[in-house]
N, C-alpha and C. Protein backbone atom coordinates (compact mmCIF):
# COMPACT_ATOMS: atom_id res chain seq x y z
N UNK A 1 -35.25 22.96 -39.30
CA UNK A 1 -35.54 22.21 -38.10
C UNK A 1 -34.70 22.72 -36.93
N UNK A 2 -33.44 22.97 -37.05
CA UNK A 2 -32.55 23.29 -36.19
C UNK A 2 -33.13 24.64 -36.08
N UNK A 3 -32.95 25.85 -36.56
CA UNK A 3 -33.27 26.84 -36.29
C UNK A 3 -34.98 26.93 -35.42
N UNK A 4 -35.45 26.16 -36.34
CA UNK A 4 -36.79 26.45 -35.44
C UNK A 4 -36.71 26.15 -34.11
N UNK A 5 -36.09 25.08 -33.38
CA UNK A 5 -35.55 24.49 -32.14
C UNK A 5 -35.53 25.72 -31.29
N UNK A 6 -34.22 26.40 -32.09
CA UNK A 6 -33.49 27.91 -31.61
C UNK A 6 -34.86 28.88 -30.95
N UNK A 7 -35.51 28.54 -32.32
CA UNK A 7 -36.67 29.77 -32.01
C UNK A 7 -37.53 29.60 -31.01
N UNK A 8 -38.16 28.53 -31.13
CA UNK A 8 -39.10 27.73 -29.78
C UNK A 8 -38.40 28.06 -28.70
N UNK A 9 -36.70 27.77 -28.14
CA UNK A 9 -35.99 27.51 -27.37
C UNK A 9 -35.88 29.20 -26.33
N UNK A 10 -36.07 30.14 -27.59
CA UNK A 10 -35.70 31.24 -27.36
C UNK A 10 -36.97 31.89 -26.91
N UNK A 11 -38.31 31.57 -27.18
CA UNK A 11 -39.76 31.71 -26.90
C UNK A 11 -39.64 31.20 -25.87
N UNK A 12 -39.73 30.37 -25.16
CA UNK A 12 -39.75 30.06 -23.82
C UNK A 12 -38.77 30.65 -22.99
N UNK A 13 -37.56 30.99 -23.44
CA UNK A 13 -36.93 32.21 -22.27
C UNK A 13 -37.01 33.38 -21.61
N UNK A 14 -38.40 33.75 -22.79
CA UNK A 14 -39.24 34.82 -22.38
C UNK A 14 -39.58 35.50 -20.70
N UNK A 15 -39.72 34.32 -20.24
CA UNK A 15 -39.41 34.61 -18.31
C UNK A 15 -40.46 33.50 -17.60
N UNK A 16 -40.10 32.54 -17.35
CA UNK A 16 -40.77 31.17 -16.84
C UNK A 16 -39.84 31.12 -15.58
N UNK A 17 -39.07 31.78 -15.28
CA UNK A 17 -38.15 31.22 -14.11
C UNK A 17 -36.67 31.29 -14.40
N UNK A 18 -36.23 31.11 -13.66
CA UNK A 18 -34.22 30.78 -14.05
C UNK A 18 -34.26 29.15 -14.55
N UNK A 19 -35.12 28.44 -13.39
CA UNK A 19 -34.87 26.93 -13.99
C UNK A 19 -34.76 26.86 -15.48
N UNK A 20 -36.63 27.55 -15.87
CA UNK A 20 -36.85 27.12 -17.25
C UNK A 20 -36.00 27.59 -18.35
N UNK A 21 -35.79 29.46 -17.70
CA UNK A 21 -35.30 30.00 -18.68
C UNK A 21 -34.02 29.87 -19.02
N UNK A 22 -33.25 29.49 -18.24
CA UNK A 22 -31.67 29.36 -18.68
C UNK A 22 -31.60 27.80 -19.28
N UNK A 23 -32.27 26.94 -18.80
CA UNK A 23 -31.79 25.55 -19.65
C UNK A 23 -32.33 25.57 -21.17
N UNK A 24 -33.58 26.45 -21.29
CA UNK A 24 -34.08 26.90 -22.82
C UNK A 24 -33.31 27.66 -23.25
N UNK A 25 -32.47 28.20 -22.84
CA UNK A 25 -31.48 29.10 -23.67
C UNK A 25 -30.28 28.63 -24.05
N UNK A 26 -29.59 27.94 -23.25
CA UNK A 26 -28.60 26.96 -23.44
C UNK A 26 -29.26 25.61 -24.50
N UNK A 27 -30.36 26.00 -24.42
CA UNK A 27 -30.35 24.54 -25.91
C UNK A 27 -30.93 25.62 -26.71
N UNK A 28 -31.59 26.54 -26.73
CA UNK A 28 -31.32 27.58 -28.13
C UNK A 28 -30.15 28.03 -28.65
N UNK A 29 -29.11 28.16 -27.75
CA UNK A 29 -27.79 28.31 -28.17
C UNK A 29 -26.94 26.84 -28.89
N UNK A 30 -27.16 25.44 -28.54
CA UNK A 30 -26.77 24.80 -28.96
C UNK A 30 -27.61 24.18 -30.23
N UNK A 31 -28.72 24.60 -30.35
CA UNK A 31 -29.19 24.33 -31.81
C UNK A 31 -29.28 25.42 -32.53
N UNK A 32 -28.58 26.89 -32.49
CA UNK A 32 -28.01 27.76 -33.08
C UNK A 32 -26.66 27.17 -33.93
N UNK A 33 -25.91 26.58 -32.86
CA UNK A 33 -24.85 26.13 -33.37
C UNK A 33 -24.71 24.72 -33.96
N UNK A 34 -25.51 23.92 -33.89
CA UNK A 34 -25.62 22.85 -34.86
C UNK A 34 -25.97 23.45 -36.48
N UNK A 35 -26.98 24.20 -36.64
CA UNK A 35 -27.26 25.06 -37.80
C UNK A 35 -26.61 25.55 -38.56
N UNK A 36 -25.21 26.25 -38.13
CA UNK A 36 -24.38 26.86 -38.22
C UNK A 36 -23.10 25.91 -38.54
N UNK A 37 -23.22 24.98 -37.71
CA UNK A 37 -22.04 23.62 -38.30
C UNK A 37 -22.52 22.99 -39.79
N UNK A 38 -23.89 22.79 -39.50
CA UNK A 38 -24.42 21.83 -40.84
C UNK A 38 -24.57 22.83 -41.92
N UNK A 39 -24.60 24.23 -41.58
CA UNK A 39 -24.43 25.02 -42.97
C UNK A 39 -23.19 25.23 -43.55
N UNK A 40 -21.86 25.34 -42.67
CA UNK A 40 -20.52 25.51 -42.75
C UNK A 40 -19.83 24.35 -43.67
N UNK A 41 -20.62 23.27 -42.90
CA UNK A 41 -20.07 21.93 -43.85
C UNK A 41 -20.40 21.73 -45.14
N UNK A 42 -21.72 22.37 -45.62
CA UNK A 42 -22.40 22.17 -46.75
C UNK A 42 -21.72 23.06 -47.76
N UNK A 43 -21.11 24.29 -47.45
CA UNK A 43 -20.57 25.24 -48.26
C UNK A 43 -18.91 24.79 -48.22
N UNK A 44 -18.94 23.99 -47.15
CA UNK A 44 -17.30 23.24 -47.67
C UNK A 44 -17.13 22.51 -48.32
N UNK A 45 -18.41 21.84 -48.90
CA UNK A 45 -18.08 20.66 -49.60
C UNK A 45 -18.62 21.20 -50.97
N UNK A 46 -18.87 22.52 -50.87
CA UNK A 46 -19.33 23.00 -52.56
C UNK A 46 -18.36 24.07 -52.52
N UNK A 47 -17.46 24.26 -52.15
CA UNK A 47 -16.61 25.39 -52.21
C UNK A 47 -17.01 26.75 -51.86
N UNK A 48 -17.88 26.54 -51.22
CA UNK A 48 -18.65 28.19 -50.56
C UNK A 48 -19.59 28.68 -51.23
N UNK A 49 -19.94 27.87 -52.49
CA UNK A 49 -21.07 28.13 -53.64
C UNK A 49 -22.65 28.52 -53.14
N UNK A 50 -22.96 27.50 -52.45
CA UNK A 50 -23.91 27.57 -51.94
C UNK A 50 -25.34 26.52 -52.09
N UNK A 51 -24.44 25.80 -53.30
CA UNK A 51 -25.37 25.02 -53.98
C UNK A 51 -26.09 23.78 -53.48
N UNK A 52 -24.98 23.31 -51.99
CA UNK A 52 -25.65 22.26 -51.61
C UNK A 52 -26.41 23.02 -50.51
N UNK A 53 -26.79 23.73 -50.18
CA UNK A 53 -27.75 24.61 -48.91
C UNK A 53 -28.78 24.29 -49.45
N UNK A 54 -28.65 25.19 -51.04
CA UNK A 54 -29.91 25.69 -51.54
C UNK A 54 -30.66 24.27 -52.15
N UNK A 55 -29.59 23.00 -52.47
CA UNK A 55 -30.22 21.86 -52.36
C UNK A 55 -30.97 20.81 -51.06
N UNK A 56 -30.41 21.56 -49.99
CA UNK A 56 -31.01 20.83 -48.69
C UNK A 56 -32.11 21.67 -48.63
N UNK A 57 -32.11 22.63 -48.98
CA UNK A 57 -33.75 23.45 -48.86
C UNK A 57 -34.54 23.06 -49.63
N UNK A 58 -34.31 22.58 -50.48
CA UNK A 58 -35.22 22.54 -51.97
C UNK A 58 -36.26 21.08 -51.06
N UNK A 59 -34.95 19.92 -51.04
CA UNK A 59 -34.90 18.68 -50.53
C UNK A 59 -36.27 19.23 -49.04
N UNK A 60 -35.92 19.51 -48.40
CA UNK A 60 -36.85 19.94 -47.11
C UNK A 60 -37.99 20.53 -47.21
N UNK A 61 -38.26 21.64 -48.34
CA UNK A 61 -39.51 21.75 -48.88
C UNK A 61 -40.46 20.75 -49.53
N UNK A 62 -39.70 19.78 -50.51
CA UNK A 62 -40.36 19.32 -51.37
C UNK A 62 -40.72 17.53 -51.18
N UNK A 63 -39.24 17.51 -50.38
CA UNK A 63 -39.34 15.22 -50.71
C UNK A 63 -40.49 14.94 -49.76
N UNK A 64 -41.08 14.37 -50.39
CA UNK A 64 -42.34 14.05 -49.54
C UNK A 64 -42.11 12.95 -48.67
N UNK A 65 -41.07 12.83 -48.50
CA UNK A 65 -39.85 11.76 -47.07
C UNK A 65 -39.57 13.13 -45.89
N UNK A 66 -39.60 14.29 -45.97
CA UNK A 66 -39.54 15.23 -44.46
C UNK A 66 -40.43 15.67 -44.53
N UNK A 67 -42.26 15.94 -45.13
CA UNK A 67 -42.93 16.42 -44.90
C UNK A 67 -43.58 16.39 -43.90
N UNK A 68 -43.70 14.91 -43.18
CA UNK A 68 -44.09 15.01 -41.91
C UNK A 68 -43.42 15.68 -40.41
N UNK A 69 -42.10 15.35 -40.82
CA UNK A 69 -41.16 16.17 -39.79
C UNK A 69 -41.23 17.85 -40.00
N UNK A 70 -41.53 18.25 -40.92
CA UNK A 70 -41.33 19.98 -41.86
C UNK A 70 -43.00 20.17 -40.82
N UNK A 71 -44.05 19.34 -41.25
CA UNK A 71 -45.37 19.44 -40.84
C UNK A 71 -44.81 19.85 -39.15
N UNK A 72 -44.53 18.63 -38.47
CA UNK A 72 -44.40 18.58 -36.88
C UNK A 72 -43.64 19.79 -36.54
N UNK A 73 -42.38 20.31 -37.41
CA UNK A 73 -41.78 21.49 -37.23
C UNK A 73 -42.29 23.19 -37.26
N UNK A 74 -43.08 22.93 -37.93
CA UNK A 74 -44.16 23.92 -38.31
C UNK A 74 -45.37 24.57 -36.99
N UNK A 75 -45.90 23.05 -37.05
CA UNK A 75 -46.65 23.33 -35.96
C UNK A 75 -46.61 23.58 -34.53
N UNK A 76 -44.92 23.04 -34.11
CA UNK A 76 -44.33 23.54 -33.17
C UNK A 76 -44.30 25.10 -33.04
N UNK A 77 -43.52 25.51 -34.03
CA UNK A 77 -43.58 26.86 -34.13
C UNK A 77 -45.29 27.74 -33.80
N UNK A 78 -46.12 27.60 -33.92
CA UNK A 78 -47.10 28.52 -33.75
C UNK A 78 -47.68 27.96 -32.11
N UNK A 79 -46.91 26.68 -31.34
CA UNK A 79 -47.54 26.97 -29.77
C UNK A 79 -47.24 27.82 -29.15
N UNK A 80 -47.95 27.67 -28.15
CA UNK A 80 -47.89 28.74 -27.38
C UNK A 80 -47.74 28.40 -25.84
N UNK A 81 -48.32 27.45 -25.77
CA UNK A 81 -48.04 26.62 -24.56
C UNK A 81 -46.87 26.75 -23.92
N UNK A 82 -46.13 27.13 -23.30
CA UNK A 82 -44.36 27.45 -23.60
C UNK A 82 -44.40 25.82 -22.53
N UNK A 83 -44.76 25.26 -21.53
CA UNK A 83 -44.63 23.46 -21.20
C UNK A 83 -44.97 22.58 -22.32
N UNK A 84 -45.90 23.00 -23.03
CA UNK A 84 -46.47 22.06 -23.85
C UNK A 84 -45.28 22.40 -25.16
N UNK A 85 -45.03 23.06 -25.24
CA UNK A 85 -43.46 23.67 -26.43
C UNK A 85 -42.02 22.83 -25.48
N UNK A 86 -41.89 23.16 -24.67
CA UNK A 86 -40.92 22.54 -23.62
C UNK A 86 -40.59 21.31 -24.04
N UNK A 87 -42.11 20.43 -23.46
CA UNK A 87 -42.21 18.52 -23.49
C UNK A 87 -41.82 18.81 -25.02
N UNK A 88 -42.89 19.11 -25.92
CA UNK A 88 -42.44 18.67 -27.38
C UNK A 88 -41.25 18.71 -28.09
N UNK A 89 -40.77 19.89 -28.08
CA UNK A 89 -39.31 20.35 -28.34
C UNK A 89 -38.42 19.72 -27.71
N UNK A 90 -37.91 19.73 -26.95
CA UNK A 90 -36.90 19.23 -25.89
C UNK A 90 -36.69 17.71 -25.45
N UNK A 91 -37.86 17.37 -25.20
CA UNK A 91 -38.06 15.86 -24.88
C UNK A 91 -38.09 14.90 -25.61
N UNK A 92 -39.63 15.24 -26.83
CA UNK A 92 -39.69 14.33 -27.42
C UNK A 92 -38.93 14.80 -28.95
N UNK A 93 -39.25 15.67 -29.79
CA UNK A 93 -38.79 15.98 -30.88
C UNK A 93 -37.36 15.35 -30.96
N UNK A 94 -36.63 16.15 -30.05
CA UNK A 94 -35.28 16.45 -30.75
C UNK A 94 -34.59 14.97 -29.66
N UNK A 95 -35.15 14.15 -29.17
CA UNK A 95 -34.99 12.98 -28.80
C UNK A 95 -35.37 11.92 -29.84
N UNK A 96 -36.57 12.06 -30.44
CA UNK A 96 -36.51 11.66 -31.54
C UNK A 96 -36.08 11.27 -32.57
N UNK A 97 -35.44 12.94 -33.06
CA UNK A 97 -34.34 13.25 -34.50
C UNK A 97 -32.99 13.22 -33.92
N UNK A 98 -32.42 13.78 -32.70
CA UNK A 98 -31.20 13.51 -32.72
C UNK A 98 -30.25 13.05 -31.80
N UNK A 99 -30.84 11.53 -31.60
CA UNK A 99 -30.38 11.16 -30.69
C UNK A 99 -30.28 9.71 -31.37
């Protein structure tokens, strides 16, 4: 989820402007680094094993409790719209989940 954020975030910096493109990059950079926190923590609490990652993946593929969010994440990824990616991503999504 986080990474995809990144990716969307980083698709729209493509060249829309300075407005668009620098505030999409500055939140591709900060949901780079949420990703990067929540993976850091997960290998701290298994001793660097890896085991709880590869259990949050398993968990994100399979519990049929994030499939709809995995679904909405998904389909983000293949717009193209880079406003219609913007509103969704930015506004509502991640207002949604992490807020």
């Amino acid at each position: 989820m986080w990474m995809a954020a990144n990716s969307n975030n980083c698709y729209i910096t493509v060249g829309w402007g300075t407005a668009i493109t620098q505030a999409t990059m500055f939140h591709a950079n900060d949901r780079l680094g949420i990703a990067q926190y929540l993976s850091r923590i997960g290998l701290i609490l298994d001793r660097n094993q890896g085991d709880s990652c590869c259990e949050r993946r398993r968990t994100w593929l399979t519990h049929p409790a994030w499939q709809g969010v995995r679904r909405a994440t998904e389909n983000l990824m293949v717009t193209r719209d880079w406003f219609e990616l913007f509103v969704a991503q930015n506004l509502v999504f991640a207002s949604l989940l992490c807020h």
